[in-house]
N, C-alpha and C. Protein backbone atom coordinates (compact mmCIF):
# COMPACT_ATOMS: atom_id res chain seq x y z
N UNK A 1 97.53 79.13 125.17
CA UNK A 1 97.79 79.99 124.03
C UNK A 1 98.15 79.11 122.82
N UNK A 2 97.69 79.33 121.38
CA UNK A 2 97.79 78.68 120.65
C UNK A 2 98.84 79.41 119.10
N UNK A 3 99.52 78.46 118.54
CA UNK A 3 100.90 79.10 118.53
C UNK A 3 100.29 79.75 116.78
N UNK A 4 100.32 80.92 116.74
CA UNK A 4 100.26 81.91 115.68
C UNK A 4 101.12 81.22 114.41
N UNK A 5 100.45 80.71 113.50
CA UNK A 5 100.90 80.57 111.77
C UNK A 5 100.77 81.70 110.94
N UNK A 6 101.70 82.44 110.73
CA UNK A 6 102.30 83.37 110.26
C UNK A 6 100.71 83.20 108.74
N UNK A 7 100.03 84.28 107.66
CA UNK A 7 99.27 84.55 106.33
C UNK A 7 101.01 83.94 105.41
N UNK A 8 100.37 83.00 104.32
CA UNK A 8 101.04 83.33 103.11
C UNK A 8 100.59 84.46 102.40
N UNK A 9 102.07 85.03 102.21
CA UNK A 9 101.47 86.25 101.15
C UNK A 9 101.43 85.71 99.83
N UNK A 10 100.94 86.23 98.48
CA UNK A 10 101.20 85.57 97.40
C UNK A 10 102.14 87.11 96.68
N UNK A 11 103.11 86.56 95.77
CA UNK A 11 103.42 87.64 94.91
C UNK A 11 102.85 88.10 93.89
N UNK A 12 103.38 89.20 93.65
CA UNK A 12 102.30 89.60 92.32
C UNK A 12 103.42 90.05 91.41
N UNK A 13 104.49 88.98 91.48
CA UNK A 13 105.35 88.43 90.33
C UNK A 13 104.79 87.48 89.42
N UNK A 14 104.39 87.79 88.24
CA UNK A 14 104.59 86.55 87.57
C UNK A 14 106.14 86.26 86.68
N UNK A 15 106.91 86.15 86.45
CA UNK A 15 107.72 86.00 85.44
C UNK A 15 107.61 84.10 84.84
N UNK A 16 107.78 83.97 83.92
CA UNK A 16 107.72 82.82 83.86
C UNK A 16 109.13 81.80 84.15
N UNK A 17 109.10 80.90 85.06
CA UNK A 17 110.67 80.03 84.64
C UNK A 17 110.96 79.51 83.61
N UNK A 18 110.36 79.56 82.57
CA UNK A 18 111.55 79.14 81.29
C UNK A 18 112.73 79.57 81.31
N UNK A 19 114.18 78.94 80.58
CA UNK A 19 115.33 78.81 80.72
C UNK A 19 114.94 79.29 78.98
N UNK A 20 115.87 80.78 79.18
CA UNK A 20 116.59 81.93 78.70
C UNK A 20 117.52 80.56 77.31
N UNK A 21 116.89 80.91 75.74
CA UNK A 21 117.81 80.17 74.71
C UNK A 21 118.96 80.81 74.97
N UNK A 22 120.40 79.84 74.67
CA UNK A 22 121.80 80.36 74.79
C UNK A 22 122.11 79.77 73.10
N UNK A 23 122.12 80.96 72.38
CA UNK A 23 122.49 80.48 70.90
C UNK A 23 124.42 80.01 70.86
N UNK A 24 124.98 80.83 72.00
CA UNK A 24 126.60 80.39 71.57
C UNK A 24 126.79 78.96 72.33
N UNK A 25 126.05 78.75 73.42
CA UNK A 25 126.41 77.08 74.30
C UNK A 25 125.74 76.04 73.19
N UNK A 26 124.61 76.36 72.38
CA UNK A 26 124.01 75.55 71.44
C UNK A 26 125.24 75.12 70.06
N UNK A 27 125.61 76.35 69.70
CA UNK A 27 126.78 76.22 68.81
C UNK A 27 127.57 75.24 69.28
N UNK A 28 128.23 75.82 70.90
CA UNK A 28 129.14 74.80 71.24
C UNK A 28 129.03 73.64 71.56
N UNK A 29 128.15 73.29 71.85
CA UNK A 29 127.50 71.87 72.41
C UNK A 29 127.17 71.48 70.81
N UNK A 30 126.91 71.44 69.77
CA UNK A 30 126.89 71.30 68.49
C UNK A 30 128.34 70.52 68.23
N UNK A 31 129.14 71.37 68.08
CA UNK A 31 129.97 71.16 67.60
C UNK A 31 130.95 70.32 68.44
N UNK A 32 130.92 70.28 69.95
CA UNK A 32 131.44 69.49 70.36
C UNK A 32 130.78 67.97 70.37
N UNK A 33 129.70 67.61 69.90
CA UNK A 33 128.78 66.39 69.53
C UNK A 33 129.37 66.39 68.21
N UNK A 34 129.54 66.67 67.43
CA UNK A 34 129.72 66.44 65.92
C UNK A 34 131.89 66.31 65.98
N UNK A 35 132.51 66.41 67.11
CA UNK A 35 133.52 66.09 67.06
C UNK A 35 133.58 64.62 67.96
N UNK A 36 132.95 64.43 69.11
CA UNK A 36 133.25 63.56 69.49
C UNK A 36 132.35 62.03 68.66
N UNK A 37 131.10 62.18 67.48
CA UNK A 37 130.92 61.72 66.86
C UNK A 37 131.98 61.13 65.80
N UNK A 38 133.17 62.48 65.40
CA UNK A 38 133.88 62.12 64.37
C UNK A 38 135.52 61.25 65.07
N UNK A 39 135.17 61.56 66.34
CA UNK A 39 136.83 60.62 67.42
C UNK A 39 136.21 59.31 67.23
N UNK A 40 134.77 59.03 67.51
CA UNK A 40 134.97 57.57 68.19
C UNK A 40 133.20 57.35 67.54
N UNK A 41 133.73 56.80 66.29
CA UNK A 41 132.43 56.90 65.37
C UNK A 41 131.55 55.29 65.47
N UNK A 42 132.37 54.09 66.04
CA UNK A 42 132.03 53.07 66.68
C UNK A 42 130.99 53.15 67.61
N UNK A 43 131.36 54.25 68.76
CA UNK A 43 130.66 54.23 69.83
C UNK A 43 129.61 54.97 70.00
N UNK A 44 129.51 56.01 68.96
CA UNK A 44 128.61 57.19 68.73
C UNK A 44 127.80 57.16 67.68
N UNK A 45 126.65 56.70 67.29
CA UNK A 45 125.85 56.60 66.03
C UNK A 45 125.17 57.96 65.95
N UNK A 46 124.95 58.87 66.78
CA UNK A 46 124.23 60.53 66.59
C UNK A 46 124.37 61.12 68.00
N UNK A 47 124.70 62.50 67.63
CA UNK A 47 124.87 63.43 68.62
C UNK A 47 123.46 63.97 68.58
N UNK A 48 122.90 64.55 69.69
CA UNK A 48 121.34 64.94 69.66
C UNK A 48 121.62 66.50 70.74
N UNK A 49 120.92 67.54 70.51
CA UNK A 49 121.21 68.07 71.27
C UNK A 49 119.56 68.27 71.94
N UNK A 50 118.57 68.64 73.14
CA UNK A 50 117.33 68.75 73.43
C UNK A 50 116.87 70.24 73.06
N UNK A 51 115.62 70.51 73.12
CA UNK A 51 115.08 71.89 73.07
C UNK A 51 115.90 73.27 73.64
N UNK A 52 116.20 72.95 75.40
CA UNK A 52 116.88 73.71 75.86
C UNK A 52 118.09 74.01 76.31
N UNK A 53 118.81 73.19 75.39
CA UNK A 53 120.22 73.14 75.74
C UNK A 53 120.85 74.56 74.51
């Protein structure tokens, strides 16, 4: 007897995974780059934040 492999089903979900913009973590992440730029301005030449943060 030979051992049965279960059909993939496929879904008929599409949603896409992109990551949902967060306008208040952007603010905060902003502003916490533009403070720790202004503590330790030696060590920090630019705060950058990426697309999806």
């Amino acid at each position: 007897m030979q051992n049965q492999i279960p059909a993939v089903q496929k879904s008929s979900i599409t949603a896409p995974t992109v990551k949902k913009e967060n306008p208040e973590l952007r603010m905060s992440l902003k502003e916490l780059g533009q403070y720790v730029a202004t503590c330790m301005p030696k060590y920090v030449q630019m705060a950058q934040i990426t697309d999806n943060n």
